[in-house]
Protein backbone atom coordinates (compact mmCIF):
# COMPACT_ATOMS: atom_id res chain seq x y z
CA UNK A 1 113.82 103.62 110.19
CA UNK A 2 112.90 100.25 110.77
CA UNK A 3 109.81 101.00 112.18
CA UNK A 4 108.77 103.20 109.93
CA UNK A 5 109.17 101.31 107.29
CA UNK A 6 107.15 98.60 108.83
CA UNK A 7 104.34 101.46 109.69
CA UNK A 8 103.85 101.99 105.90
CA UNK A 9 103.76 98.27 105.32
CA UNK A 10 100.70 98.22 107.63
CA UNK A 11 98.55 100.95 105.59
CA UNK A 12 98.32 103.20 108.61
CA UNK A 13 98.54 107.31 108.25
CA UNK A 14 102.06 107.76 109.45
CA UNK A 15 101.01 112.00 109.94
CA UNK A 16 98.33 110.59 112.88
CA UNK A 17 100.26 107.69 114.50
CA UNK A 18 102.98 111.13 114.71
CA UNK A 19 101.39 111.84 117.22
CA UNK A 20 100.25 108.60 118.85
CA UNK A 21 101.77 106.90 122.17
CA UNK A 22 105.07 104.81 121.31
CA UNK A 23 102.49 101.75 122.31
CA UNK A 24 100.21 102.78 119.10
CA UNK A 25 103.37 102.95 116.72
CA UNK A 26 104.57 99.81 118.47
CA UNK A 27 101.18 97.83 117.33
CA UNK A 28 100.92 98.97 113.50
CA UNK A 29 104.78 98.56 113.11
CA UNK A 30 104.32 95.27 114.07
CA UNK A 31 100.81 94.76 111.74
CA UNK A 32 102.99 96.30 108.94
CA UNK A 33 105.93 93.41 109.82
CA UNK A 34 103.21 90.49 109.64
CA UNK A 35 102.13 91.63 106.62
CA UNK A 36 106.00 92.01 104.94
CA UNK A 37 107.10 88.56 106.68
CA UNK A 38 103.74 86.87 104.90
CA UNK A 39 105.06 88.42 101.66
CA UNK A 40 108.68 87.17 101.72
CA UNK A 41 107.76 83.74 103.42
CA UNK A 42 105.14 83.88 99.80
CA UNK A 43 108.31 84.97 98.01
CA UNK A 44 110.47 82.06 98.92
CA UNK A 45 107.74 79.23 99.00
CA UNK A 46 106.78 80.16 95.58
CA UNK A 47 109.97 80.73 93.91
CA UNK A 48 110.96 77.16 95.49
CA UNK A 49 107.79 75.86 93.41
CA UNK A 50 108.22 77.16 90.61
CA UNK A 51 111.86 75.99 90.40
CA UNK A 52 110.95 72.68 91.14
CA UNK A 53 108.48 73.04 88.23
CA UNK A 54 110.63 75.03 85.78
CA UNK A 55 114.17 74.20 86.44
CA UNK A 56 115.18 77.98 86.08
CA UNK A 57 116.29 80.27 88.72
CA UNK A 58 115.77 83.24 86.66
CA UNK A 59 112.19 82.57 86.52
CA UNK A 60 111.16 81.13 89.37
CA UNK A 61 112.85 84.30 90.86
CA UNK A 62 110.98 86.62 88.78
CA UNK A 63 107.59 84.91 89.25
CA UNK A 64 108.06 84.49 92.80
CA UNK A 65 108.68 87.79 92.84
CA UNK A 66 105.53 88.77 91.28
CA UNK A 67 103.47 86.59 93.46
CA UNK A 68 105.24 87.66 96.63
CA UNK A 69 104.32 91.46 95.67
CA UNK A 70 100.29 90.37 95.15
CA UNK A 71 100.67 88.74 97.91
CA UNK A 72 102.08 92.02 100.40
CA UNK A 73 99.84 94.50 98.35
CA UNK A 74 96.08 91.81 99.04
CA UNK A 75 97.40 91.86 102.91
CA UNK A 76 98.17 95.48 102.84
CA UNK A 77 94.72 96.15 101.78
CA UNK A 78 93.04 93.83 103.69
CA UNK A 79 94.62 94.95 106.95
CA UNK A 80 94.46 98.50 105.90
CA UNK A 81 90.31 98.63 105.42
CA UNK A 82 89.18 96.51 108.67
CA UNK A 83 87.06 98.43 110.78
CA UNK A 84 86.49 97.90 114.16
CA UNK A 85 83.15 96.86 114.67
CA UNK A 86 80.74 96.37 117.63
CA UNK A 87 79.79 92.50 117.90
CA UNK A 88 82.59 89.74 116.82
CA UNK A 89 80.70 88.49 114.13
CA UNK A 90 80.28 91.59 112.07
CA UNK A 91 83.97 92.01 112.42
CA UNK A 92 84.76 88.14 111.59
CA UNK A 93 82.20 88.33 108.40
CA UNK A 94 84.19 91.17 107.34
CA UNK A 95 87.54 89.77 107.26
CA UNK A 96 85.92 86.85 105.44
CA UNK A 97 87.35 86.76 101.95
């Protein structure tokens, strides 16, 4: 369940990696948890800001939420549409923001 979840956080088509080697659901399941751990780890540093700044839990909460989710949903994407490529720096100008 776990993994699944984290399969979906990656961006990958769970009806292919069905039928993929355990190693292949192993590696985007644990693309998928990099990508949710970056978005909590936003979560928390930005709610902590904001706190400091604002003095309200309530909001700081709710806006860290919000930047936490822009955060999971730019890395999902990101990770989701790199391609492999044939020389390094094709690949490295395309993860260039």
């Amino acid at each position: 369940m776990i993994r699944s979840f984290f399969i979906l956080c990656s961006g990958a088509d769970t009806r292919i990696l069905e039928s993929c080697s355990s190693g292949e659901q192993n590696k985007y399941a644990g693309i998928g948890a990099t990508v949710f751990f970056t978005a909590v780890m936003a979560f928390i540093a930005s709610s902590y800001a904001l706190f400091t700044v604002f003095d309200n839990v309530y909001a700081a909460i709710f806006f860290g939420l919000i930047w936490g989710l822009l955060i999971f949903n730019l890395d999902r994407f990101i990770v989701s549409t790199i391609k492999k490529r044939d020389s390094i720096k094709s690949e490295f100008l395309q993860a260039t923001p």
